[in-house]
N, C-alpha and C. Protein backbone atom coordinates (compact mmCIF):
# COMPACT_ATOMS: atom_id res chain seq x y z
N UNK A 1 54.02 -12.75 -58.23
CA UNK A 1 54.68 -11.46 -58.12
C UNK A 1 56.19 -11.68 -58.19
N UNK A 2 56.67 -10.97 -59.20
CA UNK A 2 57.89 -11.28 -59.21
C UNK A 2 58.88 -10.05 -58.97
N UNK A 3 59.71 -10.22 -57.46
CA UNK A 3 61.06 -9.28 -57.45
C UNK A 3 62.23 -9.19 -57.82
N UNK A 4 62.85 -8.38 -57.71
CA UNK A 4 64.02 -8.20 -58.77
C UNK A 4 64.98 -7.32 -57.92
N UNK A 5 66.57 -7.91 -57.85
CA UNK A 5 67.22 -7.01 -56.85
C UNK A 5 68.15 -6.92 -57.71
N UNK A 6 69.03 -6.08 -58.09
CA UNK A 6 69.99 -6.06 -58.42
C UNK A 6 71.29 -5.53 -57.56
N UNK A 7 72.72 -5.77 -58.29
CA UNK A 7 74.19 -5.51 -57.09
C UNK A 7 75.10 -5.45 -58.17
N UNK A 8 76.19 -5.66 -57.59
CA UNK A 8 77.47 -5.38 -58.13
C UNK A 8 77.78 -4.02 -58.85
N UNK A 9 77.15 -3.07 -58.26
CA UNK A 9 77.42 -1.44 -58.55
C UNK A 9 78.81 -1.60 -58.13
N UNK A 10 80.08 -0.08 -58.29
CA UNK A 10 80.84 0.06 -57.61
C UNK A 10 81.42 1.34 -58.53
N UNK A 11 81.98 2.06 -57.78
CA UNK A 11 83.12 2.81 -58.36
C UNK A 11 84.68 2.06 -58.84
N UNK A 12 84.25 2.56 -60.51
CA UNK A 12 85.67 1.54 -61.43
C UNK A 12 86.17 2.78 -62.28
N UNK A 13 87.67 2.27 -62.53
CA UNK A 13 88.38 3.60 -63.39
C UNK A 13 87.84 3.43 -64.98
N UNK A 14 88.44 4.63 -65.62
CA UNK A 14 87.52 3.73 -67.17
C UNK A 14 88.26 2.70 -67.64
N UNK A 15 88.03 2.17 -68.27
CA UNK A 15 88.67 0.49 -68.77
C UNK A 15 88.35 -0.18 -68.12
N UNK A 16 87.92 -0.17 -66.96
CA UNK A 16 87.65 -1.59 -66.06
C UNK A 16 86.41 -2.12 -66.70
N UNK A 17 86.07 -3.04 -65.59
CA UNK A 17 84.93 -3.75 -65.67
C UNK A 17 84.19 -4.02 -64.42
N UNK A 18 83.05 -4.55 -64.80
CA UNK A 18 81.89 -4.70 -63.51
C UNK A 18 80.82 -5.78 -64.20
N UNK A 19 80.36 -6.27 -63.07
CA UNK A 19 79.79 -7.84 -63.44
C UNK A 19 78.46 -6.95 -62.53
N UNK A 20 77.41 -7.05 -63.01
CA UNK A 20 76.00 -6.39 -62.04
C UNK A 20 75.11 -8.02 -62.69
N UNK A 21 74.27 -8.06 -61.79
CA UNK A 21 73.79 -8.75 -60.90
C UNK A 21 72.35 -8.40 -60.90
N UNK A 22 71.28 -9.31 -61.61
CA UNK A 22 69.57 -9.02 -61.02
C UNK A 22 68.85 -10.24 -60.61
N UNK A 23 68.79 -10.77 -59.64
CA UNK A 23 68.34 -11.94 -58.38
C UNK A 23 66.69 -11.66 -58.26
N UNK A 24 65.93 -12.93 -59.32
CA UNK A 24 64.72 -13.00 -59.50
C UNK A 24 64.29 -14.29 -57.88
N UNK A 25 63.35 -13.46 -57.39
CA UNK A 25 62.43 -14.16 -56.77
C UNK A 25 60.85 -14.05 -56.69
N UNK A 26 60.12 -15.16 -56.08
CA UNK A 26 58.64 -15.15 -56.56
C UNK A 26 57.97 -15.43 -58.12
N UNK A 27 59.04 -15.84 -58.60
CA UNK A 27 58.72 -16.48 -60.17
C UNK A 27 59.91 -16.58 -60.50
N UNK A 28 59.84 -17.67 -61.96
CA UNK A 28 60.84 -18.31 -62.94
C UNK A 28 61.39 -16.89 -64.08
N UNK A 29 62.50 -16.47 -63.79
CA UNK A 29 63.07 -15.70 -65.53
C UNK A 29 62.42 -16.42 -66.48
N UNK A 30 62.44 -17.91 -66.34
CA UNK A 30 61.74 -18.57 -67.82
C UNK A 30 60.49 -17.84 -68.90
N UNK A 31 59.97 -17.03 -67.40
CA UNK A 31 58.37 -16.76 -68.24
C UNK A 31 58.61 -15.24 -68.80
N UNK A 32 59.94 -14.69 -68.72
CA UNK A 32 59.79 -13.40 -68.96
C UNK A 32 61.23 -12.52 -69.41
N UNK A 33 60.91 -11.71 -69.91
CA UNK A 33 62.31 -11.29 -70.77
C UNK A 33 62.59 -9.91 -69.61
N UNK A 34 63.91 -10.00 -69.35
CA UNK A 34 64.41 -9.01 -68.30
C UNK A 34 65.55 -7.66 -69.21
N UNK A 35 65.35 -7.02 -68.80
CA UNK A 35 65.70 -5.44 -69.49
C UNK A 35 66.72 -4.81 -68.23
N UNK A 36 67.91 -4.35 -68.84
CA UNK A 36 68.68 -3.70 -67.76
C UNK A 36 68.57 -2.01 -68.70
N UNK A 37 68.31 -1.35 -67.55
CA UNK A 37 68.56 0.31 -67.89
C UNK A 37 69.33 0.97 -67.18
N UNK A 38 69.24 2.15 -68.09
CA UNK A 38 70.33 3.22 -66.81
C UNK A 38 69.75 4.54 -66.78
N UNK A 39 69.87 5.39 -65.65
CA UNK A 39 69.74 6.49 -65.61
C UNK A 39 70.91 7.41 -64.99
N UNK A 40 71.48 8.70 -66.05
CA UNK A 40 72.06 9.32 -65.10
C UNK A 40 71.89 10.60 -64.88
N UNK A 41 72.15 11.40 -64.08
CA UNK A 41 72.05 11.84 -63.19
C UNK A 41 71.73 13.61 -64.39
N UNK A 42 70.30 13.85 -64.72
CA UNK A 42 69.88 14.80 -65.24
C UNK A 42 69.81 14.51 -67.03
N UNK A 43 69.52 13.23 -67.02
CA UNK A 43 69.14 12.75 -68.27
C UNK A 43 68.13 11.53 -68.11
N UNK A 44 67.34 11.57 -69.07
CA UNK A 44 66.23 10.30 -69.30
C UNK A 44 66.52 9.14 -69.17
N UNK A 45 66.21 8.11 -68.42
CA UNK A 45 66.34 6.91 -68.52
C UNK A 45 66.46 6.17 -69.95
N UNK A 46 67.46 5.23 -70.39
CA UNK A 46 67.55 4.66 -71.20
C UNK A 46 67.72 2.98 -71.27
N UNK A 47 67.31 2.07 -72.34
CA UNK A 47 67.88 0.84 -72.11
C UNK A 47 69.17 0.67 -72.68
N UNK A 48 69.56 -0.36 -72.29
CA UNK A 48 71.13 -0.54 -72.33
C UNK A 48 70.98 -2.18 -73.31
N UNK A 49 70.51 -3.30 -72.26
CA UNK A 49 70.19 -4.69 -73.17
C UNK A 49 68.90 -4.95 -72.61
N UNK A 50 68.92 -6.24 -73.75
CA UNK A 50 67.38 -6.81 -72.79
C UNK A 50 67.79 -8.72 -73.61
N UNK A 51 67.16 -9.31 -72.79
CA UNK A 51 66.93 -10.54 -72.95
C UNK A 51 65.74 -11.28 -72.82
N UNK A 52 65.62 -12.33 -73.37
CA UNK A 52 64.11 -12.93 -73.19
C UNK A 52 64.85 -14.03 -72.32
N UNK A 53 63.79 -14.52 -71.29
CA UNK A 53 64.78 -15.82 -70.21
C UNK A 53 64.17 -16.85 -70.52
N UNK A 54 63.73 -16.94 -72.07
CA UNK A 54 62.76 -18.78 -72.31
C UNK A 54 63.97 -19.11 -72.91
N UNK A 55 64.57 -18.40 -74.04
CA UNK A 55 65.80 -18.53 -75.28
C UNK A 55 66.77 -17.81 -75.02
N UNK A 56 66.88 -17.02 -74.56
CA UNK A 56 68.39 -16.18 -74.91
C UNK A 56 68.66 -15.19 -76.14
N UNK A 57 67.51 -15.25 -76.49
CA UNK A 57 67.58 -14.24 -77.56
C UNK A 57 67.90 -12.30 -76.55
N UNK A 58 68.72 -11.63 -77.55
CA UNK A 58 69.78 -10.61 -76.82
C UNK A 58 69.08 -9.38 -77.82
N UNK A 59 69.15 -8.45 -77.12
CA UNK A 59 69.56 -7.01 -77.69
C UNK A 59 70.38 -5.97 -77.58
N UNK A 60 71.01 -5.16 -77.85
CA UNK A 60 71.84 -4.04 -77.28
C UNK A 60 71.82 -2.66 -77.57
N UNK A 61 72.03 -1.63 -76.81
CA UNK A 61 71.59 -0.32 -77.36
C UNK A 61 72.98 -0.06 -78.18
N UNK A 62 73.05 0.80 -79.04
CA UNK A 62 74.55 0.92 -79.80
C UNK A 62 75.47 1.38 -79.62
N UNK A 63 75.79 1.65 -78.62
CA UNK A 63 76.82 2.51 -77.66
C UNK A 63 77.28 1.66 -76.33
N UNK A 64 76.64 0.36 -75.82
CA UNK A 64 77.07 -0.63 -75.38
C UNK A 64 77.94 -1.48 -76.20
N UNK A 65 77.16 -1.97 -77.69
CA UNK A 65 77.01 -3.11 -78.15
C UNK A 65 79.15 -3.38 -78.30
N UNK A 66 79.21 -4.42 -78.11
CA UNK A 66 80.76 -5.04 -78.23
C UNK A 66 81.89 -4.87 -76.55
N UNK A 67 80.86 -4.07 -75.69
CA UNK A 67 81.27 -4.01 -74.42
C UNK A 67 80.42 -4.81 -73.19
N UNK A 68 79.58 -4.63 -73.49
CA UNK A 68 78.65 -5.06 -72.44
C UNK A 68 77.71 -6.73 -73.02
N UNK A 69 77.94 -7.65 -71.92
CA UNK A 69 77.20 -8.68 -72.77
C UNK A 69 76.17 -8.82 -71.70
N UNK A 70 74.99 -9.71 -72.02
CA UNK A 70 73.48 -9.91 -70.78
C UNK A 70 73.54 -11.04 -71.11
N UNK A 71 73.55 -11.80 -69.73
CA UNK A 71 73.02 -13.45 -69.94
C UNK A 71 72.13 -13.93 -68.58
N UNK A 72 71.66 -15.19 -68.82
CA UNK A 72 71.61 -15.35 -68.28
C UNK A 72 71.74 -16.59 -66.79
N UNK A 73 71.05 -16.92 -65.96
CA UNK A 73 71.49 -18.09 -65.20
C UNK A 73 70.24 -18.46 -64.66
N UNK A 74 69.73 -19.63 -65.49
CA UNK A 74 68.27 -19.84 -64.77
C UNK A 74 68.07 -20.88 -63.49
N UNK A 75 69.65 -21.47 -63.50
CA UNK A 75 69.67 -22.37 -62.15
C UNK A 75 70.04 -21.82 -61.01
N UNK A 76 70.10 -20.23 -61.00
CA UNK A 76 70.53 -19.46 -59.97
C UNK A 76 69.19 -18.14 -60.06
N UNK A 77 68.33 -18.10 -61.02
CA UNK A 77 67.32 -17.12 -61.71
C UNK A 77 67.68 -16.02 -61.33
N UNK A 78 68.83 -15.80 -61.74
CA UNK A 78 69.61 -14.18 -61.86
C UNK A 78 69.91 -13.70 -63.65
N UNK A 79 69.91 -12.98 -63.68
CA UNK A 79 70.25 -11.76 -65.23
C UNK A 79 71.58 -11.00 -64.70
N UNK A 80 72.47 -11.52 -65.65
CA UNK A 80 74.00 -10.24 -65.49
C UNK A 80 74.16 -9.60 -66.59
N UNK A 81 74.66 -8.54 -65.89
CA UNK A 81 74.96 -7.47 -67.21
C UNK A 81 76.91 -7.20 -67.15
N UNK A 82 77.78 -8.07 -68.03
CA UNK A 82 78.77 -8.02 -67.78
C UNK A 82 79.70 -6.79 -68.37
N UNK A 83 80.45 -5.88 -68.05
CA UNK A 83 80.39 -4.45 -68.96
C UNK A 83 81.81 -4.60 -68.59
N UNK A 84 82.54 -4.03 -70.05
CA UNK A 84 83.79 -4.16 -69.71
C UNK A 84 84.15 -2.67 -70.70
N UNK A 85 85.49 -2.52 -70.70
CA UNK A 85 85.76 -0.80 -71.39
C UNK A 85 85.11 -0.15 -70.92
N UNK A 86 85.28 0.01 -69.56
CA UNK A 86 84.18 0.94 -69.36
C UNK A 86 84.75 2.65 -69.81
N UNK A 87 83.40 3.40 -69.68
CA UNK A 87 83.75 5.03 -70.09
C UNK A 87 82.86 5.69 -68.81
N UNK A 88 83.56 6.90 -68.63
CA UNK A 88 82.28 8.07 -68.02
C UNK A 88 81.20 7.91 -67.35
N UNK A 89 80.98 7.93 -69.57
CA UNK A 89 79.84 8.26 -69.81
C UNK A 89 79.05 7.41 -69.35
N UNK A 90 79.37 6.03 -69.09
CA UNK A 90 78.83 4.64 -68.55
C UNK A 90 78.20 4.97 -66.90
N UNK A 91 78.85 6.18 -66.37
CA UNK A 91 78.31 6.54 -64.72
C UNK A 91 76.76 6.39 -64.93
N UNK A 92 75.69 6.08 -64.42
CA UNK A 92 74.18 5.90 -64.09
C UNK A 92 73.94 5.04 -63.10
N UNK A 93 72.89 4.92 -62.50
CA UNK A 93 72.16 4.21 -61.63
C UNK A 93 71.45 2.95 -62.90
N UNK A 94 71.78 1.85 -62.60
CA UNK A 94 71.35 0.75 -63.36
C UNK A 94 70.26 -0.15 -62.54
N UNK A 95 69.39 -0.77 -63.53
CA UNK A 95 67.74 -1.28 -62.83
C UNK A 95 67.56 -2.15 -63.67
N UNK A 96 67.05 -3.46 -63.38
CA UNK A 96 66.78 -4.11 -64.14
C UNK A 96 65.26 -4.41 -64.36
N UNK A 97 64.55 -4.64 -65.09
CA UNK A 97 63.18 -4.59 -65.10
C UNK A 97 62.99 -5.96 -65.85
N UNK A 98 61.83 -6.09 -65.62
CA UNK A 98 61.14 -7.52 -66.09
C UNK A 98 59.84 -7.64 -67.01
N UNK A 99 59.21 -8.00 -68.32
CA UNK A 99 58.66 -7.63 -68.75
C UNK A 99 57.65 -9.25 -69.45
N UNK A 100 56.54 -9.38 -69.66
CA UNK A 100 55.77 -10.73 -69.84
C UNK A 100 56.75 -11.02 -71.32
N UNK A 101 56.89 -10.11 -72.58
CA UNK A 101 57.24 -10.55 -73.34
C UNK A 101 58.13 -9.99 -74.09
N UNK A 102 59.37 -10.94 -74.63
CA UNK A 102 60.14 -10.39 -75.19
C UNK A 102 60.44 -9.06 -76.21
N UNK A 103 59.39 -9.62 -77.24
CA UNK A 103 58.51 -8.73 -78.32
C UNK A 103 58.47 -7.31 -78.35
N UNK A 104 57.38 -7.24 -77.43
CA UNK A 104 56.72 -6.38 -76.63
C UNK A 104 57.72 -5.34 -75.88
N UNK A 105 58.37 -5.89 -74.64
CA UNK A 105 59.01 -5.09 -74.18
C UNK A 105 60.34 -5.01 -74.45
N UNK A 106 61.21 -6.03 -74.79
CA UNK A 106 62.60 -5.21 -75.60
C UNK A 106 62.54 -4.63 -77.09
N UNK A 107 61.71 -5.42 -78.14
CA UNK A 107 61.75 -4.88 -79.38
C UNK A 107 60.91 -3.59 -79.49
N UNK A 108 59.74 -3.52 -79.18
CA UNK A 108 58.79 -2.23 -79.15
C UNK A 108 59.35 -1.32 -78.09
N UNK A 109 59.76 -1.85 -76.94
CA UNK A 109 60.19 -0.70 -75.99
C UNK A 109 58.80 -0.63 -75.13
N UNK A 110 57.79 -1.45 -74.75
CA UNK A 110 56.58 -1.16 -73.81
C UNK A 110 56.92 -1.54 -72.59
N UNK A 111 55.76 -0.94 -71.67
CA UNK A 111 56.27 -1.00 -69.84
C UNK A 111 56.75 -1.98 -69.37
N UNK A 112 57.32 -2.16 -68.17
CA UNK A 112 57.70 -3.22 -67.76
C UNK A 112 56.67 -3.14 -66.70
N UNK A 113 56.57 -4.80 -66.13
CA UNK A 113 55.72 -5.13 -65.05
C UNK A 113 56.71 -5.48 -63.97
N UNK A 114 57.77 -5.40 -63.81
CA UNK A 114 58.62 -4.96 -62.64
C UNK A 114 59.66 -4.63 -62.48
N UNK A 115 60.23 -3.75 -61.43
CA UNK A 115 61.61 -2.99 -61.47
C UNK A 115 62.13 -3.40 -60.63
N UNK A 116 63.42 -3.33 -60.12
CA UNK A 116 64.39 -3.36 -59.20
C UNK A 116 64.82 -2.08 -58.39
N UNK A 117 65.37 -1.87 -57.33
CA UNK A 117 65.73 -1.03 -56.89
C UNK A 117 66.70 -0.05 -57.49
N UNK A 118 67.74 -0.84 -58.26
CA UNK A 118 68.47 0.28 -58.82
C UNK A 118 70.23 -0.04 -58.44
N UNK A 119 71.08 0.11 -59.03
CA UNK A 119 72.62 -0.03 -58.22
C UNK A 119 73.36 0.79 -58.81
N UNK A 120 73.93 1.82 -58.08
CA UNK A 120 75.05 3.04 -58.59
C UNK A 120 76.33 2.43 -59.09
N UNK A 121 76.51 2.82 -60.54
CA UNK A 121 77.69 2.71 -61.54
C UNK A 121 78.29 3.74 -61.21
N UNK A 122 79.49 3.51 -61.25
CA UNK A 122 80.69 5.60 -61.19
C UNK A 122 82.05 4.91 -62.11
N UNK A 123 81.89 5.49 -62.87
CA UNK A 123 83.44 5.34 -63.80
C UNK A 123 84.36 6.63 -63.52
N UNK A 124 85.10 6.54 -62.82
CA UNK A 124 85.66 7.77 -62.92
C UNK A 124 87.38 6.92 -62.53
N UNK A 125 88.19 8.48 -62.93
CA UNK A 125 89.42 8.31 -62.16
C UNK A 125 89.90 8.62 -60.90
């Protein structure tokens, strides 16, 4: 069973940046590709990146892509989502989810087999 916490939410002006944070325990990232999303506040959940944690192979939604990078750290088995320029529009509650296969759940977009609690983003001035 594998949990998933994520941190480093905070209220930032736009342009800043924020380093978030998803802290795997009860299993290896190795076996599984981790997905960060966002939801805000009267709109559908969306993904943002996703990574597979065997390779490092990356994705990005297109409205991140050139701001936000996902890596990861398997000697610490955490996933960061490093976001910089930030905008606004960037305000959501961010979750990172965990999924058996890369494939599958970042390229097709299928369920994940675990979520995180969630950490409040606010871009504002």
């Amino acid at each position: 069973q594998l949990q998933l916490v994520e941190s480093g939410g905070d209220l930032v002006q736009p342009g800043g940046s924020l380093r978030l944070s998803c802290a795997a325990s009860g299993s290896t990232l190795n076996y599984y590709a981790i997905s960060w999303f966002r939801q805000a506040p009267g709109k559908e959940r969306e993904g943002v990146s996703c990574i597979s944690g065997s390779d490092g192979t990356s994705m990005y939604e297109d409205s991140v892509k050139g701001r936000f990078t996902i890596s990861t750290d398997n000697a610490k088995n955490t996933v960061y989502l490093q976001m910089n320029s930030l905008k606004p529009e960037d305000t959501a509650v961010y979750y990172c989810a965990a999924g058996a296969d890369y494939f599958r759940f970042c390229v097709l977009g299928g369920p994940a087999d675990y979520w995180g609690q969630g950490t409040q983003v606010t871009v504002s001035s």
